[in-house]
Protein backbone atom coordinates (compact mmCIF):
# COMPACT_ATOMS: atom_id res chain seq x y z
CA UNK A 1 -75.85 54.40 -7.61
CA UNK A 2 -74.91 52.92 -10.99
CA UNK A 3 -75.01 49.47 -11.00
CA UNK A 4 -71.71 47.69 -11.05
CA UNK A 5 -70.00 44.51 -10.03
CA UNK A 6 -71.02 42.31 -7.32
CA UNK A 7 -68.95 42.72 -4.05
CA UNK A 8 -67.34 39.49 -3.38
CA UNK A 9 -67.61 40.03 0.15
CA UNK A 10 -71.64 40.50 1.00
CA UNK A 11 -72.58 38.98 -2.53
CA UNK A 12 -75.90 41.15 -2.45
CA UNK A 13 -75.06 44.41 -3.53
CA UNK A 14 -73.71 45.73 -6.69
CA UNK A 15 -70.07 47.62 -6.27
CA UNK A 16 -69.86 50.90 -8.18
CA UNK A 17 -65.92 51.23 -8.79
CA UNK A 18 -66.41 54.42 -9.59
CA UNK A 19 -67.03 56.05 -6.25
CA UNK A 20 -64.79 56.24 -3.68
CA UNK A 21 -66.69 53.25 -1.66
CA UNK A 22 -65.91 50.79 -4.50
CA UNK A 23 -63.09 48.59 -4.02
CA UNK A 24 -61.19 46.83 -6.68
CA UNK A 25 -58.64 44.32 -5.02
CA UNK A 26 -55.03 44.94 -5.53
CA UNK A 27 -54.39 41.24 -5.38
CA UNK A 28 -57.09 39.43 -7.19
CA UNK A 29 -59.02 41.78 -8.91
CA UNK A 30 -62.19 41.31 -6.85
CA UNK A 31 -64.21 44.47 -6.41
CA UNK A 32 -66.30 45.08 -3.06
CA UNK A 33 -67.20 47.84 -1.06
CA UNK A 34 -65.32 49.34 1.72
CA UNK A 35 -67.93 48.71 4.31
CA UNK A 36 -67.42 45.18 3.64
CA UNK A 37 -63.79 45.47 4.73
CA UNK A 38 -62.64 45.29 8.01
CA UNK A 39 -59.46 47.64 7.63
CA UNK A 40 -61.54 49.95 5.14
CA UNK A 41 -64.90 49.96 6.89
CA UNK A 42 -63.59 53.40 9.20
CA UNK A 43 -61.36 55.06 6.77
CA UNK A 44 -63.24 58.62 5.42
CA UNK A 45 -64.23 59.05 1.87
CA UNK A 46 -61.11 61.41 1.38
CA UNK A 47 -58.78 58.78 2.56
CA UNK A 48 -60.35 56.20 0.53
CA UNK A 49 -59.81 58.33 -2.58
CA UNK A 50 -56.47 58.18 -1.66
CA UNK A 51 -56.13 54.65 -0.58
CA UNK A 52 -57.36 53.31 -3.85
CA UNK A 53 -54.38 54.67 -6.04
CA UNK A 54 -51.87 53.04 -3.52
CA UNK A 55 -53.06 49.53 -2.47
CA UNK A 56 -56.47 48.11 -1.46
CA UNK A 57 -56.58 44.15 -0.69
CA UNK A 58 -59.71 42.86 -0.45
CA UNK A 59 -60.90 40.75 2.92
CA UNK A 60 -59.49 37.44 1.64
CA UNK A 61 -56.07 38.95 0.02
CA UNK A 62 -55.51 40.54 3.40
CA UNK A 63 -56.09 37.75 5.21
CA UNK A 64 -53.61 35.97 3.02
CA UNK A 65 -50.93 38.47 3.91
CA UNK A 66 -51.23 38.36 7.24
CA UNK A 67 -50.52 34.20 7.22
CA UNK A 68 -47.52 35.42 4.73
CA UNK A 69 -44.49 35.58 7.21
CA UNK A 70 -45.63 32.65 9.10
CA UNK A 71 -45.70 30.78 5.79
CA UNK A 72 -42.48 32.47 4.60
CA UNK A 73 -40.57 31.31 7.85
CA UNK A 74 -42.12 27.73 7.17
CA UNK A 75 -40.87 27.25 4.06
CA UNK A 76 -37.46 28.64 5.27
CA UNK A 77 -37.30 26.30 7.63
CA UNK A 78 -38.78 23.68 5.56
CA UNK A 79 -35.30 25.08 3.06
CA UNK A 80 -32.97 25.02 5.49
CA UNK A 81 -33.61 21.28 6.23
CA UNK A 82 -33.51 20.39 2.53
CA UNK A 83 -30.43 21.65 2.53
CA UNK A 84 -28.81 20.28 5.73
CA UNK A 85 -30.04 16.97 4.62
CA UNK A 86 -28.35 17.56 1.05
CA UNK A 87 -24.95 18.77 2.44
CA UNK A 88 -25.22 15.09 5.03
CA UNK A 89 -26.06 13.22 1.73
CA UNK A 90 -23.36 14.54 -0.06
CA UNK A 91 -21.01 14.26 2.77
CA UNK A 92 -21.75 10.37 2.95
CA UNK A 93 -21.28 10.23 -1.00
CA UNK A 94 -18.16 11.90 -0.59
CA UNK A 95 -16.98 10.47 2.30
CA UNK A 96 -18.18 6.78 0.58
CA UNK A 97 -16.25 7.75 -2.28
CA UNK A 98 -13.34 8.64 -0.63
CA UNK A 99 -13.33 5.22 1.52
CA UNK A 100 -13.43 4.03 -2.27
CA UNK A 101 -10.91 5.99 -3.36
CA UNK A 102 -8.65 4.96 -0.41
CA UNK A 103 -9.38 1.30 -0.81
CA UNK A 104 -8.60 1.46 -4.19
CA UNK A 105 -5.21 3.28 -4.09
CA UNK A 106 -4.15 1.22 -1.10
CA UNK A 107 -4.92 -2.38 -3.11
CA UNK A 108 -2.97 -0.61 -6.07
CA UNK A 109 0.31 0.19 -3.70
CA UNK A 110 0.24 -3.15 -1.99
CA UNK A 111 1.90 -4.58 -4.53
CA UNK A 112 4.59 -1.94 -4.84
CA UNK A 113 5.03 -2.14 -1.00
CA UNK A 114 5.16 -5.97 -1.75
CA UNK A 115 7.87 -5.50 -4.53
CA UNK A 116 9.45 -2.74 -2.40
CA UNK A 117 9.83 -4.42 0.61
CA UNK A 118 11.15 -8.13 -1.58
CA UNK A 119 13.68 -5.86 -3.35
CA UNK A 120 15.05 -3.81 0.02
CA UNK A 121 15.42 -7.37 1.53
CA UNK A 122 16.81 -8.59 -1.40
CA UNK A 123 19.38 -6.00 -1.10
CA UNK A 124 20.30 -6.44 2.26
CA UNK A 125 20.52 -10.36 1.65
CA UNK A 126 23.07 -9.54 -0.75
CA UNK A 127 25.06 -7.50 1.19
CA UNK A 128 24.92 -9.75 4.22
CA UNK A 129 26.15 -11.98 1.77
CA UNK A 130 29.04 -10.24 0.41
CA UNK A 131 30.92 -10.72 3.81
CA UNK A 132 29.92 -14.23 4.93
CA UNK A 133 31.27 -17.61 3.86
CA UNK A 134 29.57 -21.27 4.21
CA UNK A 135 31.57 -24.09 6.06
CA UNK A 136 30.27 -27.76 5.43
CA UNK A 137 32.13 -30.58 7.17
CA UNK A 138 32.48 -29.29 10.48
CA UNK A 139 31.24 -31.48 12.87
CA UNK A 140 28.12 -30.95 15.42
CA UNK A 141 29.23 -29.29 18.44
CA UNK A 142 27.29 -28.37 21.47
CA UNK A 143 27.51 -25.24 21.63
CA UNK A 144 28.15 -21.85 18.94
CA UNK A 145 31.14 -21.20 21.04
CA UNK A 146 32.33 -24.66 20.23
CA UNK A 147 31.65 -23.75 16.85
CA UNK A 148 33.36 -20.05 16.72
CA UNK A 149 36.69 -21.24 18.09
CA UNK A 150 36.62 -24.20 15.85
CA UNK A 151 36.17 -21.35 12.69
CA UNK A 152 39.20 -18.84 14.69
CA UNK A 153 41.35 -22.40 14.55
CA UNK A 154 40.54 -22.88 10.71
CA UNK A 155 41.74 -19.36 9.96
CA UNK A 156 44.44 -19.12 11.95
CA UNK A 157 45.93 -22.36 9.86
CA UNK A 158 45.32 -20.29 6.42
CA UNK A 159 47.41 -17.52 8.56
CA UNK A 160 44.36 -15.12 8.68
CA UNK A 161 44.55 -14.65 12.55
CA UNK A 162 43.17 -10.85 12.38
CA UNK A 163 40.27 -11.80 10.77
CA UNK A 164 37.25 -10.57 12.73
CA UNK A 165 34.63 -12.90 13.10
CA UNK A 166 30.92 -11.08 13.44
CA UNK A 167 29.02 -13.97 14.03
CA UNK A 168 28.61 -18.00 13.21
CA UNK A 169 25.22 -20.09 13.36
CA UNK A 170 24.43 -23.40 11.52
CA UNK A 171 22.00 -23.94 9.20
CA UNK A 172 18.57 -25.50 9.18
CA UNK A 173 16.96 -27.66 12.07
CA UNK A 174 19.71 -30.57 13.36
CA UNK A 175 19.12 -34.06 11.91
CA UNK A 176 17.76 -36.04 14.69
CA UNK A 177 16.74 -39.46 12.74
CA UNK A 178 20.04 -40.61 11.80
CA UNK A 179 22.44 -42.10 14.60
CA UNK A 180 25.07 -40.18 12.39
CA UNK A 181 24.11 -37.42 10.94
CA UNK A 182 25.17 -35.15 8.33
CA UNK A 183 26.60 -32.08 9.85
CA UNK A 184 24.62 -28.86 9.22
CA UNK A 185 26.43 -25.85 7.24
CA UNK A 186 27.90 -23.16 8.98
CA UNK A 187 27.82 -19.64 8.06
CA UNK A 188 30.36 -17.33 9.25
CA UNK A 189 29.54 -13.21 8.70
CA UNK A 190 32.95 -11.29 8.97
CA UNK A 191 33.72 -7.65 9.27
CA UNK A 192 33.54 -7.69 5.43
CA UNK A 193 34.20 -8.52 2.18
CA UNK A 194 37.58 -7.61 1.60
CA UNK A 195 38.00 -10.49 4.91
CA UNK A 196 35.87 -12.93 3.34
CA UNK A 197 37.66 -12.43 -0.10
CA UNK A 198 40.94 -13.54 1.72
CA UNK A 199 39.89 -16.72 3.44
CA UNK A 200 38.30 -17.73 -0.33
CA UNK A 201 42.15 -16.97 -1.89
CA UNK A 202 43.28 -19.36 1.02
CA UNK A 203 40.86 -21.70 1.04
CA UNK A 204 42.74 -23.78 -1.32
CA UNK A 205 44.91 -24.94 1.48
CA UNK A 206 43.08 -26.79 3.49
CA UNK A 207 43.25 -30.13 1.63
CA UNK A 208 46.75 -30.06 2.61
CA UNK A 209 45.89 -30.11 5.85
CA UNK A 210 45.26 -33.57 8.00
CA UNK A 211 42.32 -31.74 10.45
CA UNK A 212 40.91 -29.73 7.90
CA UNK A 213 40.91 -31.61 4.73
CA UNK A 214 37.49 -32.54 4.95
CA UNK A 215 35.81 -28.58 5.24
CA UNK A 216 35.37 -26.70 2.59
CA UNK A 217 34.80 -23.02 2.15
CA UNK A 218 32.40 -21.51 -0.23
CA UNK A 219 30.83 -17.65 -0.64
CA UNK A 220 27.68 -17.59 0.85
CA UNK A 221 25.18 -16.75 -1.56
CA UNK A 222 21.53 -15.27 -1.96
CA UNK A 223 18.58 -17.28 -2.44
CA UNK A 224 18.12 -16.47 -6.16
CA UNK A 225 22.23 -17.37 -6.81
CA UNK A 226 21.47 -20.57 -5.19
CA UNK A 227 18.60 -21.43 -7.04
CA UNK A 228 20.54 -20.33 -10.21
CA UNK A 229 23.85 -22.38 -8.99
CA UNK A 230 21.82 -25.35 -8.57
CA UNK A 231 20.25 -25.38 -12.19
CA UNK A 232 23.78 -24.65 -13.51
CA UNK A 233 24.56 -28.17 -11.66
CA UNK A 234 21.55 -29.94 -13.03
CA UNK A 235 22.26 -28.47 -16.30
CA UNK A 236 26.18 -29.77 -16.04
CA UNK A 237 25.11 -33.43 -14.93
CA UNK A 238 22.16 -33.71 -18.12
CA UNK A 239 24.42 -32.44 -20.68
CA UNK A 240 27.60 -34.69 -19.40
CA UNK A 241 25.15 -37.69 -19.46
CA UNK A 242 23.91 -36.64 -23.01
CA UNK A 243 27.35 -36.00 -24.98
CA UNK A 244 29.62 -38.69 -22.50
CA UNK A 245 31.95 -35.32 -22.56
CA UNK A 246 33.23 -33.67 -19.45
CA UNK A 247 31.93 -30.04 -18.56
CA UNK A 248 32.37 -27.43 -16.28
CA UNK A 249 30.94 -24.20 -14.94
CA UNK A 250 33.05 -21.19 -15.54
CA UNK A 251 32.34 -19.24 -12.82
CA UNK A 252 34.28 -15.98 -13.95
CA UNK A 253 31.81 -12.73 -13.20
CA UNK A 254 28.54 -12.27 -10.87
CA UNK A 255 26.81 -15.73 -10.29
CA UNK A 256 24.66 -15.20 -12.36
CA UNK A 257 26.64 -14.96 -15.38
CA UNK A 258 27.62 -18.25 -14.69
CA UNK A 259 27.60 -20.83 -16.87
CA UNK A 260 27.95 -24.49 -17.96
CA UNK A 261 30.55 -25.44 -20.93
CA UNK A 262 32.01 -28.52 -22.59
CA UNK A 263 35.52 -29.59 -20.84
CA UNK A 264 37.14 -32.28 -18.17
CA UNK A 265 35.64 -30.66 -15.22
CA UNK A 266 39.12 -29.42 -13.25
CA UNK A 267 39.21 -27.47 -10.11
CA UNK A 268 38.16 -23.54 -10.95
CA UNK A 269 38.86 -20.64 -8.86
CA UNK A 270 35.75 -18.95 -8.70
CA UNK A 271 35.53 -14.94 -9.19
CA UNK A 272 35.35 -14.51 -5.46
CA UNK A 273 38.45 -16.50 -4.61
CA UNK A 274 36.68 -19.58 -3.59
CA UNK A 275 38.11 -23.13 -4.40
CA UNK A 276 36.25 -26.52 -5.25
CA UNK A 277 37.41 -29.91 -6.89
CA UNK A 278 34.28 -30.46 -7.85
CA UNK A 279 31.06 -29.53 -8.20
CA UNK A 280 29.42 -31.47 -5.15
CA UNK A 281 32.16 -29.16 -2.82
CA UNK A 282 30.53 -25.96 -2.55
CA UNK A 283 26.94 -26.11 -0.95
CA UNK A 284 24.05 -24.69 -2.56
CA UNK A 285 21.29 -25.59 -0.34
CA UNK A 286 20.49 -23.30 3.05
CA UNK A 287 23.47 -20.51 2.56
């Protein structure tokens, strides 16, 4: 036999390719003889002609592909827990970043909601407002009964006896420190503001009157139209005490159009239909 390669199998014999017992792997190239092979130890010459243009793994290679599906459902095992673990990561991520996200928008529209909620309550301050009045110099009573029939007396003297009173509460916490103390300011909601702008009109005739010439009746206004009426008064006193000339506040429009100018301070109708002599008659503080 020619000598040829040495079989990578037995290692002692040379491998002559060219006969139909010489072996070249299909895998690795090694060359052994057929003998040497397990699978390719029984096969007939004929067959092994045949065999060797189709595939011919030597001992190892074979070996090898045998472990092959075992390994191949390993690694897709090994895959599909990569990627179960990838899809929880990115779950977290996403679900982190939409906590984020969440956080975020929500600490963006709190101050909307903020603004949104100041401005609806604004709103329905000022309508509340529209139809109510203030009454200061009523005395304490005991009870808001008291204090209700005393306001259906008042109105029935300015001949507004159909008037509809809603409801009537004082202001603030009652002075307890003072053996005589000032009387708290009582608002009085009506049915609305075509009511309240009626009592105003008639307001003026109550310091006519021996048992009433001590109230007075003033709109009852928001908490930015006080604030605004009360720098209007502050501004009135500093500028009087400056110049030694008499001003007023012209009260014609919205409140807060309202203004201070130079003149003897007389008694103004104000653009509701209210009536002071002065500016310490119409409350500011609690309405």
């Amino acid at each position: 036999m020619p000598r040829g390669r040495q079989c990578s199998v037995c290692d002692k014999k040379n491998v002559d390719t060219t006969a139909p017992q010489g072996l070249t792997c299909t895998y690795c190239g090694a060359v052994f003889h057929a003998e040497c092979s397990a699978t390719f130890s029984k096969v007939g010459l004929d067959t092994l002609a045949i065999v060797k243009e189709v595939c011919t793994p030597c001992p190892g290679c074979e070996f090898a592909l045998r472990q092959l599906p075992a390994k191949v459902a390993s690694l897709e095992k090994r895959l599909q827990d990569f990627i179960e673990k990838t899809e929880s990561a990115l779950t977290n991520v996403l679900s982190a970043s939409h906590v984020a996200a969440t956080s975020a928008v929500q600490s963006q529209c709190t101050p909307v909601n903020k603004d949104v909620d100041k401005a609806v309550k604004e709103a329905l301050s000022h309508q509340e407002n529209r139809r109510s009045l203030v009454i200061s110099g009523i005395k304490e009573s005991i009870s808001q009964d008291e204090d209700a029939r005393f306001v259906k007396d008042l109105f029935s003297y300015l001949g507004k006896k159909d008037v509809v009173v809603v409801d009537c509460f004082r202001l603030g916490k009652p002075l307890v420190t003072s053996s005589t103390p000032k009387p708290r300011l009582l608002k009085v909601s009506l049915a609305n503001s075509n009511q309240r702008t009626s009592i105003l009109k008639k307001a003026k005739l109550l310091k006519d009157s021996d048992h009433f010439k001590q109230i007075f009746v003033c709109p009852s206004y928001t908490l930015v139209e006080r604030i605004h009426i009360k720098s209007l008064y502050n501004t009135l006193q500093s500028q009087q005490e400056e110049t030694g000339v008499n001003h007023f506040i012209d009260r014609r429009g919205p409140v807060n159009l309202w203004t201070v100018k130079r003149k003897d301070l007389p008694k103004v109708p104000s653009v509701n239909g209210g009536f002071t002599a002065s500016a310490s008659n119409c409350p500011t503080k609690g309405n």
